[in-house]
C-alpha atoms as a PDB file:
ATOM      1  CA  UNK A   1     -23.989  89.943 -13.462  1.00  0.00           C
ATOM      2  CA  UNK A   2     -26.133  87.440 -11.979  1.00  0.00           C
ATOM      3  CA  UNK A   3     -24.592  83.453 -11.625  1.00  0.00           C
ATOM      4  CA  UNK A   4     -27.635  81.561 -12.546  1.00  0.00           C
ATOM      5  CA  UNK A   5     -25.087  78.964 -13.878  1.00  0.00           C
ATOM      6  CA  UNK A   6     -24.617  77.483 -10.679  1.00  0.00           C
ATOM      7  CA  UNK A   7     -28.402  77.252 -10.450  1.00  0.00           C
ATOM      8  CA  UNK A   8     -29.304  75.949 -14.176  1.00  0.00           C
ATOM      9  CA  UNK A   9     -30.239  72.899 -15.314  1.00  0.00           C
ATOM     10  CA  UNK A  10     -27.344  72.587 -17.099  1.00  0.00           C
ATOM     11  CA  UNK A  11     -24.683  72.876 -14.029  1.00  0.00           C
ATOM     12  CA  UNK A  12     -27.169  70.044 -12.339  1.00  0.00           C
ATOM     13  CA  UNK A  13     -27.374  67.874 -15.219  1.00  0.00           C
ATOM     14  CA  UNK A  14     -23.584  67.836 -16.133  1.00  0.00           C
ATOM     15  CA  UNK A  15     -22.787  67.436 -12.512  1.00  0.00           C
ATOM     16  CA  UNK A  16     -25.393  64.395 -12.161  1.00  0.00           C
ATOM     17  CA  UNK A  17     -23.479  62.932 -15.363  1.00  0.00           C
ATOM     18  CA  UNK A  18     -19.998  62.896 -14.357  1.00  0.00           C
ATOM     19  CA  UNK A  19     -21.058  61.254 -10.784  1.00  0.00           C
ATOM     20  CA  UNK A  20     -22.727  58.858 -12.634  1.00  0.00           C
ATOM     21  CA  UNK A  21     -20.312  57.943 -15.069  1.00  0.00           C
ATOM     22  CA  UNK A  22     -17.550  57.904 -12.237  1.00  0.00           C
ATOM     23  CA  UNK A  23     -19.356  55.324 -10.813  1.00  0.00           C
ATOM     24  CA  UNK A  24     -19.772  53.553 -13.501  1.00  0.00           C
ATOM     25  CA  UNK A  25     -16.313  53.654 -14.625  1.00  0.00           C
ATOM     26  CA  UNK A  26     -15.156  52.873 -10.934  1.00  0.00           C
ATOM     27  CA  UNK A  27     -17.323  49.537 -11.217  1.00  0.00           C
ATOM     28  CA  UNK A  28     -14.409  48.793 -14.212  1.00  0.00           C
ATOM     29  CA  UNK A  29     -11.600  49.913 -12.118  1.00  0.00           C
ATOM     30  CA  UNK A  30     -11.281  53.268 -13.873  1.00  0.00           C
ATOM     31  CA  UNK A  31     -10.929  56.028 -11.953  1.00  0.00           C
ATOM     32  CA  UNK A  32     -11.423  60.013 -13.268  1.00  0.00           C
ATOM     33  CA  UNK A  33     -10.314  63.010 -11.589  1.00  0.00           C
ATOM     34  CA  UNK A  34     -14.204  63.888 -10.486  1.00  0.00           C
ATOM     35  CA  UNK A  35     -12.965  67.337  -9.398  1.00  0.00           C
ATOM     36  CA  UNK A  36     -10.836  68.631 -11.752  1.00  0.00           C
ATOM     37  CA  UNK A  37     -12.800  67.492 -14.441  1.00  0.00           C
ATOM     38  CA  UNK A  38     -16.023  69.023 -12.864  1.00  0.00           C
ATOM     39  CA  UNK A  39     -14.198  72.589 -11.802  1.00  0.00           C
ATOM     40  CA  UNK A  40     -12.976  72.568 -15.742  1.00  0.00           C
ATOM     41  CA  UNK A  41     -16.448  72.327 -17.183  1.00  0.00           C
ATOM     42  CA  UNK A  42     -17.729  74.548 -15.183  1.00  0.00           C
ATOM     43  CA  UNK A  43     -14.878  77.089 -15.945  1.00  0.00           C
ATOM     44  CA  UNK A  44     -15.891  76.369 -20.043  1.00  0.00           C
ATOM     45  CA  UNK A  45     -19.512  76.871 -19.308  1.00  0.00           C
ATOM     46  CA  UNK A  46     -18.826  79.872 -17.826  1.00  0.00           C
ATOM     47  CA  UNK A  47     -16.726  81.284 -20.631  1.00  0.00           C
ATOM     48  CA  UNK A  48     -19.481  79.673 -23.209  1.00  0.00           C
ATOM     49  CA  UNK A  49     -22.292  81.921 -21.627  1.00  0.00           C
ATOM     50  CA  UNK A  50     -20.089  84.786 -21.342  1.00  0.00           C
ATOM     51  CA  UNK A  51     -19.297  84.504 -25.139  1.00  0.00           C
ATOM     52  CA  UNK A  52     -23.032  83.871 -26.362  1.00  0.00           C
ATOM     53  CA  UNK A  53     -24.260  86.689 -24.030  1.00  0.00           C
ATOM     54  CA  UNK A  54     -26.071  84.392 -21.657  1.00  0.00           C
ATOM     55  CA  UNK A  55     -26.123  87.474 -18.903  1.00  0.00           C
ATOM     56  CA  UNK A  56     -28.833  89.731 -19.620  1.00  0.00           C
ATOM     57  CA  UNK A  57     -31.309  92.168 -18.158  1.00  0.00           C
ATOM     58  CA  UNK A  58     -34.973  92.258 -18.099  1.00  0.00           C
ATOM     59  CA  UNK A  59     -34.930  88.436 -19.030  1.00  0.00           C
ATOM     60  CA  UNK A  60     -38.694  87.030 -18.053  1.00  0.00           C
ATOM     61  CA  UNK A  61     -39.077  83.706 -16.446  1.00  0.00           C
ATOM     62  CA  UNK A  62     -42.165  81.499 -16.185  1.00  0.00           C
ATOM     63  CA  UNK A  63     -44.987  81.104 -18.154  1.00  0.00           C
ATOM     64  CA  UNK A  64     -48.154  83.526 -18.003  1.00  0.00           C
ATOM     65  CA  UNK A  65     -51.265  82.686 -19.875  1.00  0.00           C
ATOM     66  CA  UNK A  66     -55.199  84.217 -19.826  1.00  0.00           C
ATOM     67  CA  UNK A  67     -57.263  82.238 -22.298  1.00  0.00           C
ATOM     68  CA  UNK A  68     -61.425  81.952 -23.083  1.00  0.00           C
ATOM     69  CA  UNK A  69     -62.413  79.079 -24.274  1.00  0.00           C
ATOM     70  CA  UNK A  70     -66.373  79.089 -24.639  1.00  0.00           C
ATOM     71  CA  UNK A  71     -67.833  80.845 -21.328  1.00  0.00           C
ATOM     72  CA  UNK A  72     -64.448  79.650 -19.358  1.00  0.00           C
ATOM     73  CA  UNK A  73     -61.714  82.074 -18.732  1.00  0.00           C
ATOM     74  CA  UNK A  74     -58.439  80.426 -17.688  1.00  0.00           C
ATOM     75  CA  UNK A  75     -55.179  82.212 -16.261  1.00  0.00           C
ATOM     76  CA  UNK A  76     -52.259  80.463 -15.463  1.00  0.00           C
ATOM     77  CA  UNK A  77     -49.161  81.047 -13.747  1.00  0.00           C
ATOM     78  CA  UNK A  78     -45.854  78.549 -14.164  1.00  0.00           C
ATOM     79  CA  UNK A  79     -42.496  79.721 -12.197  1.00  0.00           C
ATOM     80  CA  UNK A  80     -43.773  82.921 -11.831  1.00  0.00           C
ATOM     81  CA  UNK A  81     -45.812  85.306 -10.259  1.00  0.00           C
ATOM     82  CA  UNK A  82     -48.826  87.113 -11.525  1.00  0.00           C
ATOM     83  CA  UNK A  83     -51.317  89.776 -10.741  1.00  0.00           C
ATOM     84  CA  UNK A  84     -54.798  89.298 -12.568  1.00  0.00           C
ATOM     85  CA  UNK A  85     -57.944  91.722 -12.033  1.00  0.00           C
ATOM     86  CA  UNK A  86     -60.900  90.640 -11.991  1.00  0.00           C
ATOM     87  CA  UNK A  87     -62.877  93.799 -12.628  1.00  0.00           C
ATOM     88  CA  UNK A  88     -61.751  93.506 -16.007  1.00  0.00           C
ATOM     89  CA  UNK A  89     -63.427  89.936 -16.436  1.00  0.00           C
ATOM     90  CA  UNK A  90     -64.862  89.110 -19.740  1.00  0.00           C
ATOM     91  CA  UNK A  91     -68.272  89.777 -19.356  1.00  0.00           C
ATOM     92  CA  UNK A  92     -69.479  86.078 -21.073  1.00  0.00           C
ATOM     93  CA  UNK A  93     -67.571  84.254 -18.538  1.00  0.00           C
ATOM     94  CA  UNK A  94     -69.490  82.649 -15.962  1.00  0.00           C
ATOM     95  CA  UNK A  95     -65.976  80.214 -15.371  1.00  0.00           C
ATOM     96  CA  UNK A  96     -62.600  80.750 -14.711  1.00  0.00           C
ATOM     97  CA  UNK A  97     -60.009  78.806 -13.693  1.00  0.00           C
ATOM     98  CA  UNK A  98     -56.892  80.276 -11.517  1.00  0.00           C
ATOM     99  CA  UNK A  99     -53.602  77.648 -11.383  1.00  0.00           C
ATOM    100  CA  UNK A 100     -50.582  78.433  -9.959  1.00  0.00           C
ATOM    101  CA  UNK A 101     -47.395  76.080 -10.096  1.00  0.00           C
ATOM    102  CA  UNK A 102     -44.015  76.883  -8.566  1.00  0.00           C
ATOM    103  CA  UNK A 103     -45.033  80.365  -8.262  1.00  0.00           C
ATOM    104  CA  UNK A 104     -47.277  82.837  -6.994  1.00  0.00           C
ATOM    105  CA  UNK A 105     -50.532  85.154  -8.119  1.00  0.00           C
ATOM    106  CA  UNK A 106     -52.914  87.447  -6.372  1.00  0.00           C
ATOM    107  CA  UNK A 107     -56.418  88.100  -7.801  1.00  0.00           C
ATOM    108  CA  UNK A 108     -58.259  90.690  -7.266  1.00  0.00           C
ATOM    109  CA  UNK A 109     -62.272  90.512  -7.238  1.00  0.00           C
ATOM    110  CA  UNK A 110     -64.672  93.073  -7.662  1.00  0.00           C
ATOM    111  CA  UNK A 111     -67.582  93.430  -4.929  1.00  0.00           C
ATOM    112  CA  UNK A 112     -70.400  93.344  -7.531  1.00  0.00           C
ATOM    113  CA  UNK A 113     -70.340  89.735  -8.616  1.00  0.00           C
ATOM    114  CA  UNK A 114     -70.751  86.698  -6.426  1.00  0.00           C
ATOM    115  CA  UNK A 115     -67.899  84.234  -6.549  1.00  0.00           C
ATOM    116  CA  UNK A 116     -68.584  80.233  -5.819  1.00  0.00           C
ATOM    117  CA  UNK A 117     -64.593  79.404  -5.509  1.00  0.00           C
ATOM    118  CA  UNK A 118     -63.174  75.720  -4.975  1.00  0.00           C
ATOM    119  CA  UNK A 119     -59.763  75.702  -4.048  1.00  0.00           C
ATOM    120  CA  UNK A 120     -57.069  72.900  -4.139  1.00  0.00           C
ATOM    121  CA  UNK A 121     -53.955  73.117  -2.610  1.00  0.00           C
ATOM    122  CA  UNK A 122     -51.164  70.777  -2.944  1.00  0.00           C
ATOM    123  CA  UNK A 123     -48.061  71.605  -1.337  1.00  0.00           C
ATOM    124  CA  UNK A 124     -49.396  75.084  -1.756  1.00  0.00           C
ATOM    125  CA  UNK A 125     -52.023  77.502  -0.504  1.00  0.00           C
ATOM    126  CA  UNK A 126     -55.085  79.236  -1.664  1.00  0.00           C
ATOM    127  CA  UNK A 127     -55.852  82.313   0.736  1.00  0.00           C
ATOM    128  CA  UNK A 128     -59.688  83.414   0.627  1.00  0.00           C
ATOM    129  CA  UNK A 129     -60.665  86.398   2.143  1.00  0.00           C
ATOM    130  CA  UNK A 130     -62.386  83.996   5.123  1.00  0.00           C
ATOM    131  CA  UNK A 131     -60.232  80.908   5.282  1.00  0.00           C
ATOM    132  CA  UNK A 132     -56.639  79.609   3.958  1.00  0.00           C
ATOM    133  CA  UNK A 133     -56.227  75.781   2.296  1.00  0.00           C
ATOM    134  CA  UNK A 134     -52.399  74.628   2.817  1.00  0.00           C
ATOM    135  CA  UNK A 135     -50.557  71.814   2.508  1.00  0.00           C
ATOM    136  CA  UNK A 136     -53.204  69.351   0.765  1.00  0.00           C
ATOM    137  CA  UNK A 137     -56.126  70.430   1.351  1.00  0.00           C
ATOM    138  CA  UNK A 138     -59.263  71.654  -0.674  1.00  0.00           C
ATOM    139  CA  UNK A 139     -62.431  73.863   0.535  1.00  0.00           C
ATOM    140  CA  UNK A 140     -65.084  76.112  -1.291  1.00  0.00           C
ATOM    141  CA  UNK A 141     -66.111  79.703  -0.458  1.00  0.00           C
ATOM    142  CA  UNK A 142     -68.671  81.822  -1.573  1.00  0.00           C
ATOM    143  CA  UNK A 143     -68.559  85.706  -1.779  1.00  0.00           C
ATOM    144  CA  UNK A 144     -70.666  88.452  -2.539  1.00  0.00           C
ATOM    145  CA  UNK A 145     -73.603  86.622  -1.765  1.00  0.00           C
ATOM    146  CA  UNK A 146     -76.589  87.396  -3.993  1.00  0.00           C
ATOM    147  CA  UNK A 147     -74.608  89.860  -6.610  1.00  0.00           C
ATOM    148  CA  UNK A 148     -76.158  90.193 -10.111  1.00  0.00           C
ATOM    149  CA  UNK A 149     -73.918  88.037 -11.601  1.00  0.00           C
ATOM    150  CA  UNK A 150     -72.236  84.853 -10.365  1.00  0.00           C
ATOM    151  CA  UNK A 151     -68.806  83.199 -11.617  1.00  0.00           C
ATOM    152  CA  UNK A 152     -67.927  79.998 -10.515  1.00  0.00           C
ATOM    153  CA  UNK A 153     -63.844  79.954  -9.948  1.00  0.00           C
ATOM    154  CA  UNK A 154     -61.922  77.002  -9.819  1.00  0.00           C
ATOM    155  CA  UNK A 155     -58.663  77.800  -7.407  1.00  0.00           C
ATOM    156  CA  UNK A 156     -55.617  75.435  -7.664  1.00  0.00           C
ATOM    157  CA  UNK A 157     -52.076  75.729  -6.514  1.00  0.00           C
ATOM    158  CA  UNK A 158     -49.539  72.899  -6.682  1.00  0.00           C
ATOM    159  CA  UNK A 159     -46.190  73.662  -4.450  1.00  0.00           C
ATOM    160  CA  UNK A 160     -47.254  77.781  -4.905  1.00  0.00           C
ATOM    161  CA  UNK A 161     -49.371  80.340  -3.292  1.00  0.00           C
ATOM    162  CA  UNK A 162     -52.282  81.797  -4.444  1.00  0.00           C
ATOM    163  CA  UNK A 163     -54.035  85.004  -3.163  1.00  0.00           C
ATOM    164  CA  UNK A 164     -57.608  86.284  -3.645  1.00  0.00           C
ATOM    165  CA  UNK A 165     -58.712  89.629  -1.925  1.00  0.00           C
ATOM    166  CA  UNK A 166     -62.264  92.028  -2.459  1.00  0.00           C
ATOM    167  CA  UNK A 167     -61.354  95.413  -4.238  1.00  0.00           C
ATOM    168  CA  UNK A 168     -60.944  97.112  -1.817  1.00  0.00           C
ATOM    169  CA  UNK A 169     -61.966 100.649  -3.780  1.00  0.00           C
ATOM    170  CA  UNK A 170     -65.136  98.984  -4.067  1.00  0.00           C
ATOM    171  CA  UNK A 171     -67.894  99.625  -1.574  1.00  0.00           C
ATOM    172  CA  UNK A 172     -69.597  96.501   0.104  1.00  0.00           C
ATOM    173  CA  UNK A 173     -72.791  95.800  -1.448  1.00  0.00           C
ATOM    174  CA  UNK A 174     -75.896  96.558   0.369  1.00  0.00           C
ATOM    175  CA  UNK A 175     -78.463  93.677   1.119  1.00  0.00           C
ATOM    176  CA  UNK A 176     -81.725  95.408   0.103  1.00  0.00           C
ATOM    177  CA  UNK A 177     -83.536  92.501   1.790  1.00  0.00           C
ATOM    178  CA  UNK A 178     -82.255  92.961   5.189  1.00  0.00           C
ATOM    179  CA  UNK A 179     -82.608  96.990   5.175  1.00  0.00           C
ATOM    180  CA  UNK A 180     -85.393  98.738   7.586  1.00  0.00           C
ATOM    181  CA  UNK A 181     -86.619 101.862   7.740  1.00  0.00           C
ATOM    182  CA  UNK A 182     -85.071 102.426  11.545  1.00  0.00           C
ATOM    183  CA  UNK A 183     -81.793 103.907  11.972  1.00  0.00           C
ATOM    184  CA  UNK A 184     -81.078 103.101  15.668  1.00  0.00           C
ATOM    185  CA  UNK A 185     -77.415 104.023  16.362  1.00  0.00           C
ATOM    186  CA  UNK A 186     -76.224 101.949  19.618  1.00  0.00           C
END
């Protein structure tokens, strides 16, 4: 049985209310028991959520979304954490957008497109396979330079952490421009 009543925003915004109106009432010369009556509605809230069946298993918390709008895919990821793939991008997006908020998400990218990626951080972090943003910061990145396809990815994490990384099943691309006949092993 887990106590997330203690951590709820219930238990916070009761307890905010009852110092509040203790010092209100003491500016009247009214005094409360602050304790008792505190440790008492906490000891009802309890019972409540034990009554309604507020203790449950396999309960999800955050909020996950993946939408397209025109030739922009966005995923989002709200006081949670996510895992998207980004071999299984829709093939008309040449957009996304990857946001992260009091949580966490790792992408995946696949070797065969090139990836322009601008990341903002705030409070946060945005890990690139060549460079980290933390704090508040923002920087851009490119990988998988001169791919067939390109998708420009907008990267932003406010007080989470964000994670891309190259598939690494995936074989690195070849540069066909930069190849020569001569194998000369060193």
């Amino acid at each position: 049985m887990k106590m997330d009543i203690f951590f709820g925003n219930l238990f916070w915004g009761i307890l905010i209310i009852l110092i509040g109106i203790s010092l209100v009432l003491k500016g009247f010369n009214v005094s409360i028991p602050l304790v008792k009556t505190f440790v008492a509605i906490v000891i009802i809230m309890f019972g409540i959520k034990i009554l309604v069946g507020g203790y449950s298993r396999g309960k999800t918390h955050g909020i996950n979304t993946n939408s397209m709008s025109g030739t922009t895919q966005e995923f989002t990821s709200v006081f949670s954490g996510s895992f998207y793939d980004f071999n299984n991008l829709d093939p008309k997006a040449t957009e996304a957008e990857v946001s992260v908020v009091f949580g966490s998400a790792r992408v995946k990218l696949p070797r065969d497109i090139e990836f322009d990626i601008e990341s903002n951080a705030v409070f946060g972090s945005v890990i690139l396979p060549q460079k980290t943003s933390a704090g508040v910061a923002s920087g851009d990145a490119l990988l998988n330079a001169n791919a067939k396809r390109r998708v420009k990815i907008e990267a932003n994490s406010v007080f989470g952490r964000l994670e891309f990384y190259l598939d690494p099943d995936q074989p690195a691309p070849v540069d066909s421009s930069k190849a020569t006949g001569d194998s000369t092993a060193f």
